[in-house]
C-alpha atoms as a PDB file:
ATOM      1  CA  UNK A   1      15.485 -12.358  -5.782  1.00  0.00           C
ATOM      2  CA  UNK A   2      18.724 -10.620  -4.250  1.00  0.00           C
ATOM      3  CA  UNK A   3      18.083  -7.528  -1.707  1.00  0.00           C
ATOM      4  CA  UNK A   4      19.984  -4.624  -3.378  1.00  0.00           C
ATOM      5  CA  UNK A   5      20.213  -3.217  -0.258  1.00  0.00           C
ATOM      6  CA  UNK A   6      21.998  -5.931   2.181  1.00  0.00           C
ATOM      7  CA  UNK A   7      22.352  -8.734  -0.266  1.00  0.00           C
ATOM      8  CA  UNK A   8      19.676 -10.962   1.360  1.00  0.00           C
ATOM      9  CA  UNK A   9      17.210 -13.329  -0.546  1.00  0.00           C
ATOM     10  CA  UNK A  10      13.862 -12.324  -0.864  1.00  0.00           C
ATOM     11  CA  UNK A  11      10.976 -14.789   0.114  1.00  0.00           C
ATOM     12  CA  UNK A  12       7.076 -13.619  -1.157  1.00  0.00           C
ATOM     13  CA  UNK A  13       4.689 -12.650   1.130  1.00  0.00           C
ATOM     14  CA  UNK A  14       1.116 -11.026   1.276  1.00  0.00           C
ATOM     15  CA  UNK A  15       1.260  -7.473   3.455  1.00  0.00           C
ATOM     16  CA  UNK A  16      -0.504  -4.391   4.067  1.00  0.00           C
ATOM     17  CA  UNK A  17       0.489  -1.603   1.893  1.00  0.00           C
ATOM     18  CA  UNK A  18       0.442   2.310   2.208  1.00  0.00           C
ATOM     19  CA  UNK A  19      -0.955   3.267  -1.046  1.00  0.00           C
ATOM     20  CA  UNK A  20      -0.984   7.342  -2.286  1.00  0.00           C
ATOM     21  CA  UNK A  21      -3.554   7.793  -5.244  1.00  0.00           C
ATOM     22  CA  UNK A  22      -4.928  10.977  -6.437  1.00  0.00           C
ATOM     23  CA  UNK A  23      -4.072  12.564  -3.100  1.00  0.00           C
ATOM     24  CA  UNK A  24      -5.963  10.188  -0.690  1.00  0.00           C
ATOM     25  CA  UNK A  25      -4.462   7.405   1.416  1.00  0.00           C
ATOM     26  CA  UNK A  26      -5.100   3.766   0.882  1.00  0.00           C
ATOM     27  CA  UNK A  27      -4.278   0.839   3.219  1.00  0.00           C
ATOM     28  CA  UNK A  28      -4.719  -2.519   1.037  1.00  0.00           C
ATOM     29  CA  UNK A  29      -4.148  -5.384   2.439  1.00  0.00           C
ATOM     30  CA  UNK A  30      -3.219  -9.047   1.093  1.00  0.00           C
ATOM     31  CA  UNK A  31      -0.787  -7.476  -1.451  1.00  0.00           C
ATOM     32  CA  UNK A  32       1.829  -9.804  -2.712  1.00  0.00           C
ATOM     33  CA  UNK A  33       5.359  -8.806  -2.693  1.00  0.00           C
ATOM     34  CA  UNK A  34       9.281  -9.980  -2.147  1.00  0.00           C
ATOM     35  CA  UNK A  35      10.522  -9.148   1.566  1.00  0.00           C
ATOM     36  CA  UNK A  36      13.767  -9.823   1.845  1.00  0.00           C
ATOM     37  CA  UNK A  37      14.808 -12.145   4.642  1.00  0.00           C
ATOM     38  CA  UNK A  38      17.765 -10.138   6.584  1.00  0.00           C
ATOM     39  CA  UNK A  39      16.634  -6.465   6.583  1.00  0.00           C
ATOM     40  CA  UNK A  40      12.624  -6.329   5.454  1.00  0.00           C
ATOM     41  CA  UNK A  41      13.323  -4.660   2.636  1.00  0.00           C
ATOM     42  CA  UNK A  42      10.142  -5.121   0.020  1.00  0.00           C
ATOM     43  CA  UNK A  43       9.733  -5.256  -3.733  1.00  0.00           C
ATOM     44  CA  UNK A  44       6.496  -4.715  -5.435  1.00  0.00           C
ATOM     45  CA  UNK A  45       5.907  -5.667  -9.026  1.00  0.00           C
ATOM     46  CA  UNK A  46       5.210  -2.774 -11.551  1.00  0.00           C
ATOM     47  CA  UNK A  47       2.082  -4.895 -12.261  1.00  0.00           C
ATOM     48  CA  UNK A  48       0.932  -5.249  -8.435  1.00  0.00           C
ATOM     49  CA  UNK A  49       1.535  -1.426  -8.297  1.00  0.00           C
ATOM     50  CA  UNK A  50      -0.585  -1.160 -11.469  1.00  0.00           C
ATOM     51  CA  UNK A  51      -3.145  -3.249 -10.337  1.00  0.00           C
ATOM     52  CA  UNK A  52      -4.154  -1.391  -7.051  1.00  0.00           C
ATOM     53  CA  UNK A  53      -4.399   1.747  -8.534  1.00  0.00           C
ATOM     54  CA  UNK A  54      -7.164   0.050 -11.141  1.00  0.00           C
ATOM     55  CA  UNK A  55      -8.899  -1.414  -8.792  1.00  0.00           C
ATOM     56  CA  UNK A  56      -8.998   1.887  -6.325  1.00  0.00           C
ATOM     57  CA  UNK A  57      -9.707   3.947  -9.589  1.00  0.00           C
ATOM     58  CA  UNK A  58     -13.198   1.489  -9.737  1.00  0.00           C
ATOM     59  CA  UNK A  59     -15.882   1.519  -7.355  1.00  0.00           C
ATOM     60  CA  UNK A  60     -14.710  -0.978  -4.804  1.00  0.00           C
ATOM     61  CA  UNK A  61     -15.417  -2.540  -1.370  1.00  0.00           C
ATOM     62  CA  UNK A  62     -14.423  -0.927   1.829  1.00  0.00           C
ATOM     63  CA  UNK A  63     -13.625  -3.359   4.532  1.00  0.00           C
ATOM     64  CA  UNK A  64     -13.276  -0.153   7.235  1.00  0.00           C
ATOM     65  CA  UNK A  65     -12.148   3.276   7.701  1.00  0.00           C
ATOM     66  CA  UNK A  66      -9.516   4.749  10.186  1.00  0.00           C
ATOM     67  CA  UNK A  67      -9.366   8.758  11.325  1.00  0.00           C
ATOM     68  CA  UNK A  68      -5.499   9.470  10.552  1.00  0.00           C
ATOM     69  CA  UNK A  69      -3.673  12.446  12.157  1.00  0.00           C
ATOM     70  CA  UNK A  70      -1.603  14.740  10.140  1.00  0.00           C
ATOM     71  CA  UNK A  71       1.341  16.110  12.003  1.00  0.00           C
ATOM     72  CA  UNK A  72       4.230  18.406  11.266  1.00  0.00           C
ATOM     73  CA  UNK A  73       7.928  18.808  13.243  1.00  0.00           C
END
């Protein structure tokens, strides 16, 4: 895959992933997506995308929780 942004080629990688659903924050690791090589750009799949919010819509397992701070400038 091409980066749209810089023009780069895209390798795929597992990450962690900030994930919004129904107004709560998610961090899901392992998550399979295209990084591009020059400027870190990533590409999730539609499906991926589709996928996590299934599987956080289920009862799931909870590896840990972190206390988050919500700031405003």
């Amino acid at each position: 895959m091409i980066c749209e942004f810089c023009g780069g080629k895209t390798i795929k990688r597992r990450v962690k992933r900030q994930h919004w659903l129904r107004g709560r924050l998610y961090i899901v690791e392992n998550v399979e997506t295209e990084v591009c090589k020059e400027c870190g750009e990533r590409y999730f799949h539609a499906t991926t995308l589709d996928a996590i919010d299934k599987y956080l819509s289920a009862k799931h397992a909870v590896k840990s929780q972190v206390n988050v701070e919500v700031v405003s400038l």
